[in-house]
C-alpha atoms as a PDB file:
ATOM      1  CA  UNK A   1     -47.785  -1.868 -75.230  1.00  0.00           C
ATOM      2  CA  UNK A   2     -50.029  -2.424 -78.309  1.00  0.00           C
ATOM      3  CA  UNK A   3     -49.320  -5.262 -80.635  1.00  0.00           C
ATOM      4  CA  UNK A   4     -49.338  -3.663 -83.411  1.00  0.00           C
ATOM      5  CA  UNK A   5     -46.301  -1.123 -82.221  1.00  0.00           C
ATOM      6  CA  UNK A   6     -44.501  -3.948 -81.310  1.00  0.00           C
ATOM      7  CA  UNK A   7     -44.916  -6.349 -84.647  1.00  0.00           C
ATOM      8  CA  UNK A   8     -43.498  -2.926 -86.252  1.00  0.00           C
ATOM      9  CA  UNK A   9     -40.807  -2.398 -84.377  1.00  0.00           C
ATOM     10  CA  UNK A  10     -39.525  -6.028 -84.804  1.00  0.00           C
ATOM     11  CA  UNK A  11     -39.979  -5.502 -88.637  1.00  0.00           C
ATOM     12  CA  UNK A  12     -38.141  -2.390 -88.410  1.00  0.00           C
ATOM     13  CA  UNK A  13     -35.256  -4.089 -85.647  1.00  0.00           C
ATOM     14  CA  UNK A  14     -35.064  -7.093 -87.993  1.00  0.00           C
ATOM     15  CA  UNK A  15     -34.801  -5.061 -91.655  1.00  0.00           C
ATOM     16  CA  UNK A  16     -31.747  -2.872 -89.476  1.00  0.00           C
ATOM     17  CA  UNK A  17     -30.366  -5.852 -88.668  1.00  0.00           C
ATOM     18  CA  UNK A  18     -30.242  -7.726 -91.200  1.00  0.00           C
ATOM     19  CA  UNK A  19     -29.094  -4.752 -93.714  1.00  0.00           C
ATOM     20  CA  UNK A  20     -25.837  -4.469 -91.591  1.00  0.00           C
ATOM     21  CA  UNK A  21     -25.316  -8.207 -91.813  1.00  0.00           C
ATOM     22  CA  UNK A  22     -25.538  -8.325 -95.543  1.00  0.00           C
ATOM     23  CA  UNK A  23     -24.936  -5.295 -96.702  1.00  0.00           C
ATOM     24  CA  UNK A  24     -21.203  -4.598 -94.477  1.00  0.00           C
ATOM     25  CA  UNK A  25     -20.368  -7.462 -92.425  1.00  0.00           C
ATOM     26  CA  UNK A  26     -20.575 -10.948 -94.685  1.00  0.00           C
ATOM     27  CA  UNK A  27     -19.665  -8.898 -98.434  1.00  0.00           C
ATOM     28  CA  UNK A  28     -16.704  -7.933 -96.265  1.00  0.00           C
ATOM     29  CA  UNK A  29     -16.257 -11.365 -94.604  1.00  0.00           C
ATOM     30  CA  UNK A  30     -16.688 -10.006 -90.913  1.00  0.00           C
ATOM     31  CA  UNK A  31     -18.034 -12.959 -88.449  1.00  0.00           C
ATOM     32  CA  UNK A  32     -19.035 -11.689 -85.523  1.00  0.00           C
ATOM     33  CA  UNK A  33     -21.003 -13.089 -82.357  1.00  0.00           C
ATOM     34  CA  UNK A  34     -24.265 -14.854 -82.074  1.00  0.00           C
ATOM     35  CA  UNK A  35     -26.416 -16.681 -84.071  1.00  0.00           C
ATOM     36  CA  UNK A  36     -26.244 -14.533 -87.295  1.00  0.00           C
ATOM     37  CA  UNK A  37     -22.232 -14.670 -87.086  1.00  0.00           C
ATOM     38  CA  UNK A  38     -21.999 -18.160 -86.784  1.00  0.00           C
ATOM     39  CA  UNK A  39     -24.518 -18.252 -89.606  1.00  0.00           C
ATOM     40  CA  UNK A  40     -22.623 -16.192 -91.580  1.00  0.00           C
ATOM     41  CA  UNK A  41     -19.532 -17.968 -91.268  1.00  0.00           C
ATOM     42  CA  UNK A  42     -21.351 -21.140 -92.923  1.00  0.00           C
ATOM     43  CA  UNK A  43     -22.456 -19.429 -95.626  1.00  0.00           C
ATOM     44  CA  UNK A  44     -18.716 -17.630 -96.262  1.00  0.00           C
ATOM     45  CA  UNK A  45     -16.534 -20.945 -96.191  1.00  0.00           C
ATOM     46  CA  UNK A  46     -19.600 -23.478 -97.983  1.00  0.00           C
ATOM     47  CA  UNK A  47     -18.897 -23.742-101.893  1.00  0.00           C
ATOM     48  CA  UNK A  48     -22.635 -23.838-102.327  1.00  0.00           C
ATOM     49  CA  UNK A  49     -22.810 -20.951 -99.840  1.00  0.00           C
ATOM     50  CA  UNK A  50     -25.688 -22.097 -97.723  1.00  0.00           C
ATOM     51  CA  UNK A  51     -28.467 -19.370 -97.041  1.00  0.00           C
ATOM     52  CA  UNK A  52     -28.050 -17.235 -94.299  1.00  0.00           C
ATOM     53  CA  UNK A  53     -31.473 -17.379 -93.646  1.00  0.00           C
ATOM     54  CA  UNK A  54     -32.187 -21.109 -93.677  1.00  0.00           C
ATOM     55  CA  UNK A  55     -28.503 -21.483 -91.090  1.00  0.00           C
ATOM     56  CA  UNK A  56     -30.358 -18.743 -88.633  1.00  0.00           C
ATOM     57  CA  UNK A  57     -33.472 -20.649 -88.328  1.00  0.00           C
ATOM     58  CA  UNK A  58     -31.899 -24.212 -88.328  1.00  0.00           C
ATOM     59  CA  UNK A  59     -29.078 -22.966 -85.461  1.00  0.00           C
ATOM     60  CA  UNK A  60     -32.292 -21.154 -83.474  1.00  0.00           C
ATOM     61  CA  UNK A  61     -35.059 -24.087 -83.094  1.00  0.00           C
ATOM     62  CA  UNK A  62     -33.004 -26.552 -80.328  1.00  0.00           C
ATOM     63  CA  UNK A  63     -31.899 -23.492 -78.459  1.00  0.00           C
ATOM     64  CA  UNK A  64     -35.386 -22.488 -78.582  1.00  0.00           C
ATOM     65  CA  UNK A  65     -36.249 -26.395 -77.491  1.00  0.00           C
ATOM     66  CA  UNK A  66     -33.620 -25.983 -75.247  1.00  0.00           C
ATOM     67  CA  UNK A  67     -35.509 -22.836 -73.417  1.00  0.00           C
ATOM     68  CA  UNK A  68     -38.855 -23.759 -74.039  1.00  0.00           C
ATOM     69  CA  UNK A  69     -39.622 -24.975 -70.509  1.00  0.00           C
ATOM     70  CA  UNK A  70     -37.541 -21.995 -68.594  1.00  0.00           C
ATOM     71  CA  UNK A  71     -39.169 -19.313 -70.721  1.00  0.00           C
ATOM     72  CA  UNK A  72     -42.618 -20.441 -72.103  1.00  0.00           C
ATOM     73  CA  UNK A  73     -44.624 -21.390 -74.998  1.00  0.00           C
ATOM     74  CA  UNK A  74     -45.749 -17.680 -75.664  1.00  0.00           C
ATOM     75  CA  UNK A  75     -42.232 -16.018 -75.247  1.00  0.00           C
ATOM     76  CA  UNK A  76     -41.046 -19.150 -77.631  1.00  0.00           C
ATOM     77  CA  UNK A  77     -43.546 -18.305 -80.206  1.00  0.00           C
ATOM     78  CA  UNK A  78     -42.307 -14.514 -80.291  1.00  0.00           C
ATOM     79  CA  UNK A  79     -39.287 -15.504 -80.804  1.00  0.00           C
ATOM     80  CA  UNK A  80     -39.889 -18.027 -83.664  1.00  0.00           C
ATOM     81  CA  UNK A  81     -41.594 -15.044 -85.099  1.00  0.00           C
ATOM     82  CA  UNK A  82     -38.831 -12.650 -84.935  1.00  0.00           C
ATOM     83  CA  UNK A  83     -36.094 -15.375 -86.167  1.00  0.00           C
ATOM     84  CA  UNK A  84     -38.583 -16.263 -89.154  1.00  0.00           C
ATOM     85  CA  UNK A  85     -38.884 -12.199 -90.080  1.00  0.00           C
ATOM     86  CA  UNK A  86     -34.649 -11.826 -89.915  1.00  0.00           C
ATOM     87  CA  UNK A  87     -34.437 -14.893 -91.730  1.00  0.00           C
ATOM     88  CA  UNK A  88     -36.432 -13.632 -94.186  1.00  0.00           C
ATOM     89  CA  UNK A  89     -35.263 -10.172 -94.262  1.00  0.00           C
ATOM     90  CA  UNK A  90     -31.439 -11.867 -94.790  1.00  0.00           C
ATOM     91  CA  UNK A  91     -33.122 -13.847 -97.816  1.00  0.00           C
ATOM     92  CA  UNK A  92     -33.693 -10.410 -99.446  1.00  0.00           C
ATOM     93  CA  UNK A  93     -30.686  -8.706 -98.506  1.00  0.00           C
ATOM     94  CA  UNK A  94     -28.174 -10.808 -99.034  1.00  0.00           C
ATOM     95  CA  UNK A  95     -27.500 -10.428-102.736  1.00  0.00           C
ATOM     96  CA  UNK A  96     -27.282  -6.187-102.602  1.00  0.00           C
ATOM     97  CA  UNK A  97     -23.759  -5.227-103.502  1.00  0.00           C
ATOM     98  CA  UNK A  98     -21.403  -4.107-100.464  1.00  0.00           C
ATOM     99  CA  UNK A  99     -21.373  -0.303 -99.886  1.00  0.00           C
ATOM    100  CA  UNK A 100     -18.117  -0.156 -99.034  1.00  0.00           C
ATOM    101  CA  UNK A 101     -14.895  -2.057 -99.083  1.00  0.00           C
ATOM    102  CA  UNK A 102     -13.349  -0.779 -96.053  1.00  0.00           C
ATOM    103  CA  UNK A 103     -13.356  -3.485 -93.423  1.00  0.00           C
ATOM    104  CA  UNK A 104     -13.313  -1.137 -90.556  1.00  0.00           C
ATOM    105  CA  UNK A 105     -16.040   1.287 -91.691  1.00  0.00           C
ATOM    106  CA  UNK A 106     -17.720  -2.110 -92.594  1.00  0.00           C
ATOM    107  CA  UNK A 107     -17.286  -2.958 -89.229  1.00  0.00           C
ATOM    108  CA  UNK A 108     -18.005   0.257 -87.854  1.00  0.00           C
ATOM    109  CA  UNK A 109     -21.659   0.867 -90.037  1.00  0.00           C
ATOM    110  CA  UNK A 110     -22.359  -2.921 -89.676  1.00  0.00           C
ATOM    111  CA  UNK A 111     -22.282  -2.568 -86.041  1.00  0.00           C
ATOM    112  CA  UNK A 112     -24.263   0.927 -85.836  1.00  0.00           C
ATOM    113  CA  UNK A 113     -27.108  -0.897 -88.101  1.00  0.00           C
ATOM    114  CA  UNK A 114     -27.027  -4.213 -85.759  1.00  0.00           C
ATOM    115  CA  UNK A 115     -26.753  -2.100 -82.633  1.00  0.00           C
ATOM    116  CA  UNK A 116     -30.000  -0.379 -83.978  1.00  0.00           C
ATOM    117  CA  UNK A 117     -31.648  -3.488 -84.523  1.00  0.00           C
ATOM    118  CA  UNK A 118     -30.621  -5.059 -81.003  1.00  0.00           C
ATOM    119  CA  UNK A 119     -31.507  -1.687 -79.302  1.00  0.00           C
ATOM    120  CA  UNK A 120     -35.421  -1.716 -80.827  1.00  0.00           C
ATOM    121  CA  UNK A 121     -35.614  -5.348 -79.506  1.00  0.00           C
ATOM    122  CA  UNK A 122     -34.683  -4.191 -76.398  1.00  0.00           C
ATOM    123  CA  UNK A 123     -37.262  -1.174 -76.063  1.00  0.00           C
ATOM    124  CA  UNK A 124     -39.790  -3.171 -77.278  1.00  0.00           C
ATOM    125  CA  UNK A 125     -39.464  -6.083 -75.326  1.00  0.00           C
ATOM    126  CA  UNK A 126     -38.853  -8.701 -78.638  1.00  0.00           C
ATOM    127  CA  UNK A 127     -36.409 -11.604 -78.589  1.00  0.00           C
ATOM    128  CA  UNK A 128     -34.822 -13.255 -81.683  1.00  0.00           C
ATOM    129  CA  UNK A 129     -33.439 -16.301 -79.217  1.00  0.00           C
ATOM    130  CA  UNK A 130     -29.348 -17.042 -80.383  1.00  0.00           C
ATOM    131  CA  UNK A 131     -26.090 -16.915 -77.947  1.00  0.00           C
ATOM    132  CA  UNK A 132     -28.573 -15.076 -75.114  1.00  0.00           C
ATOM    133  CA  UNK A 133     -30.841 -17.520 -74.581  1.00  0.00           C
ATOM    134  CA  UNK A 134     -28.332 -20.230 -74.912  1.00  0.00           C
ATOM    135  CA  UNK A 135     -26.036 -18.349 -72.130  1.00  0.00           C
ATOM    136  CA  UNK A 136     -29.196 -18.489 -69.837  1.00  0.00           C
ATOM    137  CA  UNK A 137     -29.654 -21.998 -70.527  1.00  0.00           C
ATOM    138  CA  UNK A 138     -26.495 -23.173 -69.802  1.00  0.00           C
ATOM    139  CA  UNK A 139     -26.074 -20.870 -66.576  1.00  0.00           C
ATOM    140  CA  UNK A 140     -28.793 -22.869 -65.580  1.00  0.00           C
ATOM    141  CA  UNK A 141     -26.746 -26.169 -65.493  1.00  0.00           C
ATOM    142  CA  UNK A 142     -23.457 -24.453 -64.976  1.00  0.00           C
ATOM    143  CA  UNK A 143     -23.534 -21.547 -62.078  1.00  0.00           C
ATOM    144  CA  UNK A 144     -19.849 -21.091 -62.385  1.00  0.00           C
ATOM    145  CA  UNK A 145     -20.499 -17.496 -65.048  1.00  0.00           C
ATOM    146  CA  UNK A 146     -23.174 -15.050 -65.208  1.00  0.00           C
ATOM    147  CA  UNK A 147     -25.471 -14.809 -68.214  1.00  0.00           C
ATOM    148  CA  UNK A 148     -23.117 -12.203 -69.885  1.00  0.00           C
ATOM    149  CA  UNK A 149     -20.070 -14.203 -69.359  1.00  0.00           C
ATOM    150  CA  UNK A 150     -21.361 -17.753 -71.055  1.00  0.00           C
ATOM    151  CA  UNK A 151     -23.057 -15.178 -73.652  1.00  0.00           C
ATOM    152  CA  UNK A 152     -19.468 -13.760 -74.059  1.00  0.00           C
ATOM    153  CA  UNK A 153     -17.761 -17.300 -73.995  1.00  0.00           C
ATOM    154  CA  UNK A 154     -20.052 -18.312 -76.446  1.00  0.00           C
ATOM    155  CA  UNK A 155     -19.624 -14.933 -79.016  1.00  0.00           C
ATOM    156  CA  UNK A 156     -16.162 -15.582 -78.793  1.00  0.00           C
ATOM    157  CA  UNK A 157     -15.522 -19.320 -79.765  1.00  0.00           C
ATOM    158  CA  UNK A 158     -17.951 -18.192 -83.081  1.00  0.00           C
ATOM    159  CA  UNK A 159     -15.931 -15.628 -83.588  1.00  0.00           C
ATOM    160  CA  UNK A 160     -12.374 -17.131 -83.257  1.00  0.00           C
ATOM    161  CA  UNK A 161     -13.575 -20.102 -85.169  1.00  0.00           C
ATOM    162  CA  UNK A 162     -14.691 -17.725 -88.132  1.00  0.00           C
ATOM    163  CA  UNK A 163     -10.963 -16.089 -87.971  1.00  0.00           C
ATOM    164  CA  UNK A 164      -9.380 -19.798 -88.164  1.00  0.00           C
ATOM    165  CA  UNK A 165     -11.774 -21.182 -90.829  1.00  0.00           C
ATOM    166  CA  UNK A 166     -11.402 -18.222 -92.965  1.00  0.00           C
ATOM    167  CA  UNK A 167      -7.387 -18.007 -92.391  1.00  0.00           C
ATOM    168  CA  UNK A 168      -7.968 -14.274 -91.474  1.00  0.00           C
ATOM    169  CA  UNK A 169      -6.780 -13.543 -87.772  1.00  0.00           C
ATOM    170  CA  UNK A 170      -7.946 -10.207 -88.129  1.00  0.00           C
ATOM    171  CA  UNK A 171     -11.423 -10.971 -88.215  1.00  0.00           C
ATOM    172  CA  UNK A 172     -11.149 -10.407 -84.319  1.00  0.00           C
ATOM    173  CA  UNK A 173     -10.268  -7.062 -84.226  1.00  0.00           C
ATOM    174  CA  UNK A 174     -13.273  -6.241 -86.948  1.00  0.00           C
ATOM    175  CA  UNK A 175     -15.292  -8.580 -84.707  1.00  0.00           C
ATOM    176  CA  UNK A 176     -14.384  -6.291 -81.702  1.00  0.00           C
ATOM    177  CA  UNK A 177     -15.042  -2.816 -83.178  1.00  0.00           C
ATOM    178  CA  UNK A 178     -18.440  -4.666 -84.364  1.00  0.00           C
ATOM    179  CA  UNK A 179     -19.354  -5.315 -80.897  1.00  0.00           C
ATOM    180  CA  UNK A 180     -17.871  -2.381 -79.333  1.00  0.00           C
ATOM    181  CA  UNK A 181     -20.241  -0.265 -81.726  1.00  0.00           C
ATOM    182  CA  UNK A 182     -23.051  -2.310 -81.763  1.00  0.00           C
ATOM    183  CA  UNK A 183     -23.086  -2.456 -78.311  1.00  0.00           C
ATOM    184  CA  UNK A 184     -22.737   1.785 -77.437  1.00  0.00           C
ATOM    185  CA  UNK A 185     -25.441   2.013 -80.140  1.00  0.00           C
ATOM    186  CA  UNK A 186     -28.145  -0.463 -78.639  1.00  0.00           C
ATOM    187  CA  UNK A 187     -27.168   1.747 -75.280  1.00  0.00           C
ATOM    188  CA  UNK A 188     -27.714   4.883 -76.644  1.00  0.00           C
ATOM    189  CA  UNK A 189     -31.193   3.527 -78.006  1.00  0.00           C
ATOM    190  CA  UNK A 190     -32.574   2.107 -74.847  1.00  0.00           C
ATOM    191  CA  UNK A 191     -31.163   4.394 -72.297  1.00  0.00           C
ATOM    192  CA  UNK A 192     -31.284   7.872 -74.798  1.00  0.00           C
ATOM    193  CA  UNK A 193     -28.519  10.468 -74.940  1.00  0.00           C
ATOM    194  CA  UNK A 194     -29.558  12.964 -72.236  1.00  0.00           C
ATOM    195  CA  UNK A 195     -27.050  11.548 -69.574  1.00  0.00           C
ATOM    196  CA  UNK A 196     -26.810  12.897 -66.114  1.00  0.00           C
ATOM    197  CA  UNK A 197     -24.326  13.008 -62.647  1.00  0.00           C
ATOM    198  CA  UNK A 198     -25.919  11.291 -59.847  1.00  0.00           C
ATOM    199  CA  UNK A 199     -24.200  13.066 -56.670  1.00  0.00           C
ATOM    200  CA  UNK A 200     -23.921  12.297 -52.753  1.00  0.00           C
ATOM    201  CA  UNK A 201     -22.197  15.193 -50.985  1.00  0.00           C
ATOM    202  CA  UNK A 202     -21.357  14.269 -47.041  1.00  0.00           C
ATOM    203  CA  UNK A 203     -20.917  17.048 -45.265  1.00  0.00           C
ATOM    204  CA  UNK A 204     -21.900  18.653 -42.153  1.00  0.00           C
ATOM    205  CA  UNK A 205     -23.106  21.425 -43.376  1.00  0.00           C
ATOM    206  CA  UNK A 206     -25.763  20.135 -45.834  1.00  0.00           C
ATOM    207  CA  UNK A 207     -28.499  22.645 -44.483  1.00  0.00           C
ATOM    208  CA  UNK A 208     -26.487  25.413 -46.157  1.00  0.00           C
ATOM    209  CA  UNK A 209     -25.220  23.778 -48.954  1.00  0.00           C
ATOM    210  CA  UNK A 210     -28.604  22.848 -50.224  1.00  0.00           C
ATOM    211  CA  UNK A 211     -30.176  26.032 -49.169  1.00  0.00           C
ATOM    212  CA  UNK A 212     -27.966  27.533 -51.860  1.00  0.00           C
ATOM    213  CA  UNK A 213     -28.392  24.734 -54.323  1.00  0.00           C
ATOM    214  CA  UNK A 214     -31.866  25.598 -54.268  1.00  0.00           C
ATOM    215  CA  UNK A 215     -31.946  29.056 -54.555  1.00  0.00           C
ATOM    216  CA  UNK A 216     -29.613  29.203 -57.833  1.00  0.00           C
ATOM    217  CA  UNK A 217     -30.473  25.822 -59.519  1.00  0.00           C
ATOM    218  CA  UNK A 218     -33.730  24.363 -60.343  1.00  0.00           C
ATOM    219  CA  UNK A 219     -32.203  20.755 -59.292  1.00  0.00           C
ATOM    220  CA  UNK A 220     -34.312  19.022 -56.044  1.00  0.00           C
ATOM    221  CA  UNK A 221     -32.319  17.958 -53.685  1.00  0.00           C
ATOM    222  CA  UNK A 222     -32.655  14.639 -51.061  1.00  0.00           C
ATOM    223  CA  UNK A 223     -31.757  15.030 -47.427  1.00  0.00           C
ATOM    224  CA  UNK A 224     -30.252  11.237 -45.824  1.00  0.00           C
ATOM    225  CA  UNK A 225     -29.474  11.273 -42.721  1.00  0.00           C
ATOM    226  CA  UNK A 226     -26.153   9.405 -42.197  1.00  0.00           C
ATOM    227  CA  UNK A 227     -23.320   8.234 -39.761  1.00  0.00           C
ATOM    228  CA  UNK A 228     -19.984   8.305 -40.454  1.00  0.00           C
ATOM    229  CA  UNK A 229     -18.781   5.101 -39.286  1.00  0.00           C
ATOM    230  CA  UNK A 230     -15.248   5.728 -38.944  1.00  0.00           C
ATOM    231  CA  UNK A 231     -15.744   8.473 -36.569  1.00  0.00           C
ATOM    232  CA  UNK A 232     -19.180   7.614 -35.032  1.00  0.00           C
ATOM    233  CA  UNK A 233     -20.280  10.929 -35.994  1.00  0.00           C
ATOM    234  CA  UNK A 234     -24.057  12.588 -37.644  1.00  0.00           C
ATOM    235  CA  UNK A 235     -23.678  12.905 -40.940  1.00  0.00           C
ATOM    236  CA  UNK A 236     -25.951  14.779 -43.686  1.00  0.00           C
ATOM    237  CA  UNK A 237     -25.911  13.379 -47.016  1.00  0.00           C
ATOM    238  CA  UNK A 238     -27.306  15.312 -49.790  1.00  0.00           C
ATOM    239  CA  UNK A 239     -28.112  13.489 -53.133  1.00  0.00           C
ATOM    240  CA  UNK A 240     -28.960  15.664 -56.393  1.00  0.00           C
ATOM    241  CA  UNK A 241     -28.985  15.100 -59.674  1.00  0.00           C
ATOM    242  CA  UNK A 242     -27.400  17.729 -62.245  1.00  0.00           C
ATOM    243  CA  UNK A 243     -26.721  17.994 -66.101  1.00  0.00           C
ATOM    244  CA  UNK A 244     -22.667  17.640 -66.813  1.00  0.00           C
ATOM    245  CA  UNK A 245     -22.379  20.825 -67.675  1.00  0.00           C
ATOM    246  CA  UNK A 246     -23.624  22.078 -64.240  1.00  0.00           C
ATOM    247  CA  UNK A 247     -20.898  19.614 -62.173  1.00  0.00           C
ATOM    248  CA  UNK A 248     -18.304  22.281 -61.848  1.00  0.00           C
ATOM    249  CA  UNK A 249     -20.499  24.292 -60.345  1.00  0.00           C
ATOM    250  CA  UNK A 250     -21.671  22.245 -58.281  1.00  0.00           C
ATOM    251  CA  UNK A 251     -18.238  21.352 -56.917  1.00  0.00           C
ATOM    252  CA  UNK A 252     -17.425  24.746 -56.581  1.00  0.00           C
ATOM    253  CA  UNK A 253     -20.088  25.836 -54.433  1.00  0.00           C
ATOM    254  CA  UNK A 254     -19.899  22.220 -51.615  1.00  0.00           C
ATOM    255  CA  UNK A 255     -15.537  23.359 -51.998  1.00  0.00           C
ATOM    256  CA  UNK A 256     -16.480  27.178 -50.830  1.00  0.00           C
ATOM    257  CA  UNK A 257     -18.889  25.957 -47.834  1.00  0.00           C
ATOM    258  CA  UNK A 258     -17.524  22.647 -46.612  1.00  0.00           C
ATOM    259  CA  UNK A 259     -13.841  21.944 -47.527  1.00  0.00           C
ATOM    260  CA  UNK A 260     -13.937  18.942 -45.771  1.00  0.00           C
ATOM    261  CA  UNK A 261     -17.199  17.440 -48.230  1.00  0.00           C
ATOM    262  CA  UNK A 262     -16.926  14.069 -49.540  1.00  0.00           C
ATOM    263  CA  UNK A 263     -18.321  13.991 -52.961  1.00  0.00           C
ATOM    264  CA  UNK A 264     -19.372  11.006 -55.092  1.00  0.00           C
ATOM    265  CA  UNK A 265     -20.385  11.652 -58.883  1.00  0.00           C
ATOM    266  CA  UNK A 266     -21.539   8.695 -61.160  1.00  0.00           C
ATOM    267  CA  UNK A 267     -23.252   8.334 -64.333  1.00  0.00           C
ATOM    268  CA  UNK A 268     -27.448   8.367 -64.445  1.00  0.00           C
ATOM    269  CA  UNK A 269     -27.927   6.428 -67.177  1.00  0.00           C
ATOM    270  CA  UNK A 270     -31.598   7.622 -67.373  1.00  0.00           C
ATOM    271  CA  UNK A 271     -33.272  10.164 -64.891  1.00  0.00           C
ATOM    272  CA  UNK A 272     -37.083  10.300 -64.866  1.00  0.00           C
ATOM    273  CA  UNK A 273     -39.142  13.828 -63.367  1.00  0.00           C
ATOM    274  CA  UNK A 274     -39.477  17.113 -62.433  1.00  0.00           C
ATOM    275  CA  UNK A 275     -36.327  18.859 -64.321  1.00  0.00           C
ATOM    276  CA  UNK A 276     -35.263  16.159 -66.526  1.00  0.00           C
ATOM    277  CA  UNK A 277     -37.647  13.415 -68.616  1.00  0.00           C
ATOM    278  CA  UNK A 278     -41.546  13.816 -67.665  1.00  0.00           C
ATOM    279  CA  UNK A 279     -42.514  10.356 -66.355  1.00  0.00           C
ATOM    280  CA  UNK A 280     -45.911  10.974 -68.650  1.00  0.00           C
ATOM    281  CA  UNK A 281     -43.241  10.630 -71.640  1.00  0.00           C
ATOM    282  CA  UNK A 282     -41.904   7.723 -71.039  1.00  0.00           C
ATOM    283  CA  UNK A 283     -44.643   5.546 -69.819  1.00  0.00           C
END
């Protein structure tokens, strides 16, 4: 990926970002996870309200000490230059006026601009450091959680200590329609809306069934060669995937020609070739 494309989409991530900080979540006094949340909440309860910007950079540089050694001087360095751009995009947008004084469409567009923001670091492989890093850190001297779970652990002592220092208990259940939204919108971002069903039909008929699969769908199919365990006996195990809309159909047909089928259908978060996204697209 060219430098230049990913500098601009960390400008981009880091004006989103910080526009759904400032603009819905702290002129509606919404702390949520992370660095910027607990930065936030020093700014909302300090008389001299402490910049936002200054708090994020301040908070960031030990737990970017902290993960200098596990991660690298060059990965450090991005970061630094990320948390310096947010800081500086906070500076700017922290005096606009609120644009709207709903706490739960605050919530709700705070957390669609943030998720936006987090999503574009994502795809473009830039880090702005805060509870993430720290989690990793600390799984590294505690093995008892995952990553996720000390990230989680750490999002919500921030976020329970901005509902008791503000005397507002529901600050939690803004905080979790923040995430919740934030969260499906970074998702939607990375992985892209074009979701399809990842099947396995086990049957012993799979010669037919795909035979007719083919002929009236342009979906390839896999043949696995299987044993059923249980029974000890030869088992064919077809896997296909299919748009949503084409799962009934799909049912219908494996009902008609094996009653007996056993069918498994998940989500495919993102399917890549012939049929669905061209591989030349996406890398």
């Amino acid at each position: 990926m060219h430098e230049s494309i990913r500098l601009s989409a960390m400008l981009v991530g880091c004006v989103l970002y910080s526009l759904g900080l400032d603009c819905f979540l702290v002129s509606n006094e919404i702390v949520g996870g992370g660095v910027s949340g607990l930065a936030s909440l020093i700014y909302l309860i300090t008389d001299q309200r402490v910049s936002i910007g200054l708090m994020t950079v301040v908070i960031n540089l030990p737990i970017l000490l902290l993960g200098l050694k596990q991660m690298g001087w060059k990965f450090m360095l991005h970061c630094l230059l990320t948390i310096g751009v947010l800081s500086l995009c906070n500076e700017l947008f922290i005096g606009l006026p609120s644009l709207t004084d709903n706490r739960i469409l605050a919530a709700v567009y705070g957390g669609i601009l943030e998720g936006l923001g987090i999503g574009i670091f994502v795809k473009f492989k830039v880090s702005s450091g805060g509870t993430e890093l720290l989690g990793r850190e600390i799984r590294n001297w505690l093995k008892l959680f995952s990553i996720p779970v000390w990230t989680a652990i750490l999002d919500a002592v921030i976020i329970i200590s901005g509902s008791i220092a503000l005397r507002d208990p529901e600050n939690v259940f803004y905080a979790l329609i923040l995430i919740f939204v934030s969260a499906k919108t970074s998702d939607i971002l990375i992985m892209g809306i074009n979701r399809s069903k990842l099947c396995y039909i086990i049957t012993d008929f799979g010669t037919d069934i795909s035979e007719y699969l083919l002929k009236h769908s342009p979906r390839g199919i896999t043949l696995i060669e299987g044993t059923g365990m249980y029974t000890g006996k030869h088992k064919e195990i077809l896997l296909t995937c299919v748009k949503p809309q084409q799962i009934d159909q799909l049912k219908a047909v494996v009902k008609q020609m094996d009653e007996h089928a056993f069918v498994i259908v998940s989500d495919a978060n993102e399917v890549i070739g012939k049929g669905f996204q061209d591989i030349q697209d996406k890398y």
